[in-house]
N, C-alpha and C. Protein backbone atom coordinates (compact mmCIF):
# COMPACT_ATOMS: atom_id res chain seq x y z
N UNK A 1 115.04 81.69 91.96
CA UNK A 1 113.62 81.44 91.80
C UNK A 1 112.92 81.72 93.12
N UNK A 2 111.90 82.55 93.27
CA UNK A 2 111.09 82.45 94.29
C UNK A 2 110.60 81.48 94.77
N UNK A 3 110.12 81.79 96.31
CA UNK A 3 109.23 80.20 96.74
C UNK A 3 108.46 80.95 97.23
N UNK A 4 107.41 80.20 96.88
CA UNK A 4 105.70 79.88 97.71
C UNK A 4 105.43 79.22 98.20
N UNK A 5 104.36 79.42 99.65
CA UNK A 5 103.96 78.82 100.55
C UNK A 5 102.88 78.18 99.93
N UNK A 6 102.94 76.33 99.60
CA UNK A 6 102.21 75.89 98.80
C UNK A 6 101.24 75.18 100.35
N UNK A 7 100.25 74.16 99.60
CA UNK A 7 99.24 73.65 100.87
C UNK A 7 99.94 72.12 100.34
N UNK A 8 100.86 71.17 101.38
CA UNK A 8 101.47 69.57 101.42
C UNK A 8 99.94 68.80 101.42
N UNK A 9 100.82 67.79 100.25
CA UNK A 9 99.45 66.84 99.96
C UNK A 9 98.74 66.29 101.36
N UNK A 10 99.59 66.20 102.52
CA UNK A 10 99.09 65.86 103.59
C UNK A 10 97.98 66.54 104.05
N UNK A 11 98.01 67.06 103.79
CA UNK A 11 97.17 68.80 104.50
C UNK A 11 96.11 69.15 103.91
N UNK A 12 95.30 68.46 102.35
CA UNK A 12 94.74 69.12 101.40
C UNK A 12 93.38 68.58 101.35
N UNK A 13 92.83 69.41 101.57
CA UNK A 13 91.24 69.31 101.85
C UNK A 13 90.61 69.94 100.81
N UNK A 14 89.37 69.35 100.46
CA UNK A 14 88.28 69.63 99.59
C UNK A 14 88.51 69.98 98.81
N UNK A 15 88.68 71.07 97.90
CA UNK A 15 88.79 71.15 96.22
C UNK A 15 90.54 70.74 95.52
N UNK A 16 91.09 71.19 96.85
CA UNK A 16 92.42 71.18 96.72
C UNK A 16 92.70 69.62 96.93
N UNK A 17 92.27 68.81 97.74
CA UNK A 17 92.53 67.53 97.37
C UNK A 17 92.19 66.92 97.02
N UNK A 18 90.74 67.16 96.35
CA UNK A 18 90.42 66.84 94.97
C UNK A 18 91.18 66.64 93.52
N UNK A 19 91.73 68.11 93.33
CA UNK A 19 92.71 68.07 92.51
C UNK A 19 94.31 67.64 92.88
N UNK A 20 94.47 67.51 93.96
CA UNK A 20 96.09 66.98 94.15
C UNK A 20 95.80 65.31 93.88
N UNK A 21 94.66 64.58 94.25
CA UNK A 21 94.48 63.20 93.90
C UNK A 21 94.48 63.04 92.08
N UNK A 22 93.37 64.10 91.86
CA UNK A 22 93.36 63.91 90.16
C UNK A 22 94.87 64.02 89.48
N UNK A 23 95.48 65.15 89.80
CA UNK A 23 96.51 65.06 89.51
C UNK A 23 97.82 63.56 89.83
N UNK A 24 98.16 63.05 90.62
CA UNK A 24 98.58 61.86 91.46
C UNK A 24 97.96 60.80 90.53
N UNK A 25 96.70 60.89 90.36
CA UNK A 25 96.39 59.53 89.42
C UNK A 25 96.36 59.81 87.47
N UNK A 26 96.21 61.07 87.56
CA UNK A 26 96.44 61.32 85.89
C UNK A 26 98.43 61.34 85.53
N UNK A 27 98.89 61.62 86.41
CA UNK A 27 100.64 61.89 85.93
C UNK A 27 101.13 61.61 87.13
N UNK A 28 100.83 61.35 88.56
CA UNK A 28 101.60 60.34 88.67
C UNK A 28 102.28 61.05 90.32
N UNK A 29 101.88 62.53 90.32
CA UNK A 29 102.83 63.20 91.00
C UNK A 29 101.69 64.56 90.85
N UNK A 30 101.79 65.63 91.82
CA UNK A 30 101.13 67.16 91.52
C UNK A 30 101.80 67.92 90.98
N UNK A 31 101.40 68.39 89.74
CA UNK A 31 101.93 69.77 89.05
C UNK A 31 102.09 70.99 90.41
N UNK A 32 103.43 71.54 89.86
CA UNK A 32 103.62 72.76 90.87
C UNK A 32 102.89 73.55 90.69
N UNK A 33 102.67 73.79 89.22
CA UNK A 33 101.35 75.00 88.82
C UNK A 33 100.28 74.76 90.09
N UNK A 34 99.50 73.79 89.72
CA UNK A 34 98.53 72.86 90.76
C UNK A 34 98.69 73.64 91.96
N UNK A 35 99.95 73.28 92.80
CA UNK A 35 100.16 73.28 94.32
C UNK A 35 100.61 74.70 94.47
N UNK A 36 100.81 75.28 92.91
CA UNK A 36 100.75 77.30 93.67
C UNK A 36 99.47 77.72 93.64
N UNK A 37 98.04 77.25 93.18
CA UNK A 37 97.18 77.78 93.57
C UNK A 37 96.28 77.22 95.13
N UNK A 38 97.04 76.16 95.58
CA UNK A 38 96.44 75.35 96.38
C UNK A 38 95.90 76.11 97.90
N UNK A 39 97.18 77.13 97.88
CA UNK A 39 96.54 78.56 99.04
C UNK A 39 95.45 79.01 99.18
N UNK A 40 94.76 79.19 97.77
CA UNK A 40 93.16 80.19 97.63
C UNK A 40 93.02 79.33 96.40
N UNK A 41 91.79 78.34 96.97
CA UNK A 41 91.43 76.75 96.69
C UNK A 41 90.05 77.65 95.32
N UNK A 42 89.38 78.90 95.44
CA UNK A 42 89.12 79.31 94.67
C UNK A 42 89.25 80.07 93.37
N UNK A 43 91.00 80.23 93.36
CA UNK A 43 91.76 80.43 92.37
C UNK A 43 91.91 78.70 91.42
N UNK A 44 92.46 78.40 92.53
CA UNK A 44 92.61 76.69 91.82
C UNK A 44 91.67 76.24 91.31
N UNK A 45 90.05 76.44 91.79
CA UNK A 45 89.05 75.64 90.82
C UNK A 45 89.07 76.34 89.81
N UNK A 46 89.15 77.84 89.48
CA UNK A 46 89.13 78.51 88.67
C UNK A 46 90.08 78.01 87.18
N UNK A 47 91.49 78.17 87.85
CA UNK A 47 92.19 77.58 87.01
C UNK A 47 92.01 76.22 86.68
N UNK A 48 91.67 75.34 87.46
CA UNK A 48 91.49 74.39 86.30
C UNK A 48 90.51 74.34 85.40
N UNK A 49 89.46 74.94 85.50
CA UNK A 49 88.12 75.14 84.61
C UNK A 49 88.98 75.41 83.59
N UNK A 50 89.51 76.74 83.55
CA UNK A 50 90.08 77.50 82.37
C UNK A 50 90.67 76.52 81.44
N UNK A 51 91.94 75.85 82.36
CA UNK A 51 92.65 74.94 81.82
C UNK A 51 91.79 74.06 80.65
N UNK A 52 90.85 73.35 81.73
CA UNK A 52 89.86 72.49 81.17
C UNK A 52 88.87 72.94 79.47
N UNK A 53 88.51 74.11 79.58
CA UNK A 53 88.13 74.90 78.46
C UNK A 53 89.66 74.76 77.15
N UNK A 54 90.38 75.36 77.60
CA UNK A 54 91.38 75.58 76.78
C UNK A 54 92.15 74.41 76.64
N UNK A 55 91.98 73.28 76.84
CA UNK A 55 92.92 72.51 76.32
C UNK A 55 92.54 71.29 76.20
N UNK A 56 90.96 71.28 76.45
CA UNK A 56 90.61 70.14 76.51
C UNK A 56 88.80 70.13 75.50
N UNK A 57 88.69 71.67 75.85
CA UNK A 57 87.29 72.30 74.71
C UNK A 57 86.97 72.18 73.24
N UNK A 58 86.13 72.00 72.75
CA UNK A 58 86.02 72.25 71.65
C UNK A 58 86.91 73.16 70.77
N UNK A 59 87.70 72.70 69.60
CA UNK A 59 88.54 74.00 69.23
C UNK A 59 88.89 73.45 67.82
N UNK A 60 89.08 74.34 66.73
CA UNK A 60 90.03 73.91 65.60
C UNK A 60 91.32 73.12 65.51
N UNK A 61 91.85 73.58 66.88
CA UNK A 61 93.33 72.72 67.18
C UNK A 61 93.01 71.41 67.94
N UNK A 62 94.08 70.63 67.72
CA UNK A 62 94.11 68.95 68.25
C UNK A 62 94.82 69.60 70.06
N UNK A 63 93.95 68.57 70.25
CA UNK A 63 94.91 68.72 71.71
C UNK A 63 96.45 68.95 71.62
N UNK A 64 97.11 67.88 70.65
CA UNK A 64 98.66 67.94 70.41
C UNK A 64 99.23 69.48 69.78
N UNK A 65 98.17 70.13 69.19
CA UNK A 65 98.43 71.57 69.00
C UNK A 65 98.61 72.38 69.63
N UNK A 66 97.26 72.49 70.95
CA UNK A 66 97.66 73.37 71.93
C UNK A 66 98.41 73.31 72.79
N UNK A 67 99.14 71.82 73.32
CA UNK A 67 100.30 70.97 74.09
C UNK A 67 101.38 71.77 73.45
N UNK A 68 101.31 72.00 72.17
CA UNK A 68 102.68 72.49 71.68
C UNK A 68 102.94 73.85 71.68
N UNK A 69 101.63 74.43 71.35
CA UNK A 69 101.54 75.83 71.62
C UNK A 69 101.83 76.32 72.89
N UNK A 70 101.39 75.26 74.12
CA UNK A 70 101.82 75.95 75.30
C UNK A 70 103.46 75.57 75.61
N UNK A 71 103.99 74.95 74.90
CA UNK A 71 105.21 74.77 75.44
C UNK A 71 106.26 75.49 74.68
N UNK A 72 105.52 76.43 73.52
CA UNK A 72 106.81 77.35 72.97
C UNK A 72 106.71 78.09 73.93
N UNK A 73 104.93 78.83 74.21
CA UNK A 73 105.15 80.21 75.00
C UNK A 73 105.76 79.85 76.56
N UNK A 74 105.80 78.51 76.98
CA UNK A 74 106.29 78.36 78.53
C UNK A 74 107.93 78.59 77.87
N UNK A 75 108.60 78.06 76.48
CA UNK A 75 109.93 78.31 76.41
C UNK A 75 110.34 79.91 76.27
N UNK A 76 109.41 80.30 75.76
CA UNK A 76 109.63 82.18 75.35
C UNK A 76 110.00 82.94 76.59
N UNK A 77 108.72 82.21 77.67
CA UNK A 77 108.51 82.91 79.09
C UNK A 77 110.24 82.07 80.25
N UNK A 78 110.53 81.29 79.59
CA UNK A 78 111.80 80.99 80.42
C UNK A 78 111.35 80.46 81.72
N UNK A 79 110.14 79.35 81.35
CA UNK A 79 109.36 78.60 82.04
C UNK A 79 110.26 77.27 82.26
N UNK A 80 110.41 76.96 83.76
CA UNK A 80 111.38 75.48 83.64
C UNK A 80 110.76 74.54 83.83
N UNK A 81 109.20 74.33 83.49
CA UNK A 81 108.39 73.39 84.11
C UNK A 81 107.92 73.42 82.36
């Protein structure tokens, strides 16, 4: 598995530790997803918007739908997270 030079919760300023706290108080701990965009803090707001749209937006599917939907295609993709 590759590694990336992520930004340590110690270290995380303004949007990025924004979201490393949200994260920490919603589950407990930071998603790695989270801490690989934490480099270019304008990718990361990005992605979570998206996130936020898609899984949390208005939609025909229940939240528990798209939870499930993303976890076949993370199993398809040979996703270990």
């Amino acid at each position: 598995m590759a590694w990336v030079r992520t930004v340590p919760e110690s270290d995380a300023t303004g949007i990025v530790k924004e979201e490393y706290e949200a994260g920490i108080k919603r589950a407990g701990w930071v998603y790695n997803i989270v801490k690989l965009f934490s480099i270019k803090p304008e990718s990361l707001e990005a992605f979570i918007n998206q996130y936020k749209v898609i899984m949390l937006g208005p939609s025909k599917l229940t939240r528990a739908q798209r939870g499930m939907i993303a976890t076949v295609v993370s199993r398809i993709n040979f996703c270990r997270y």
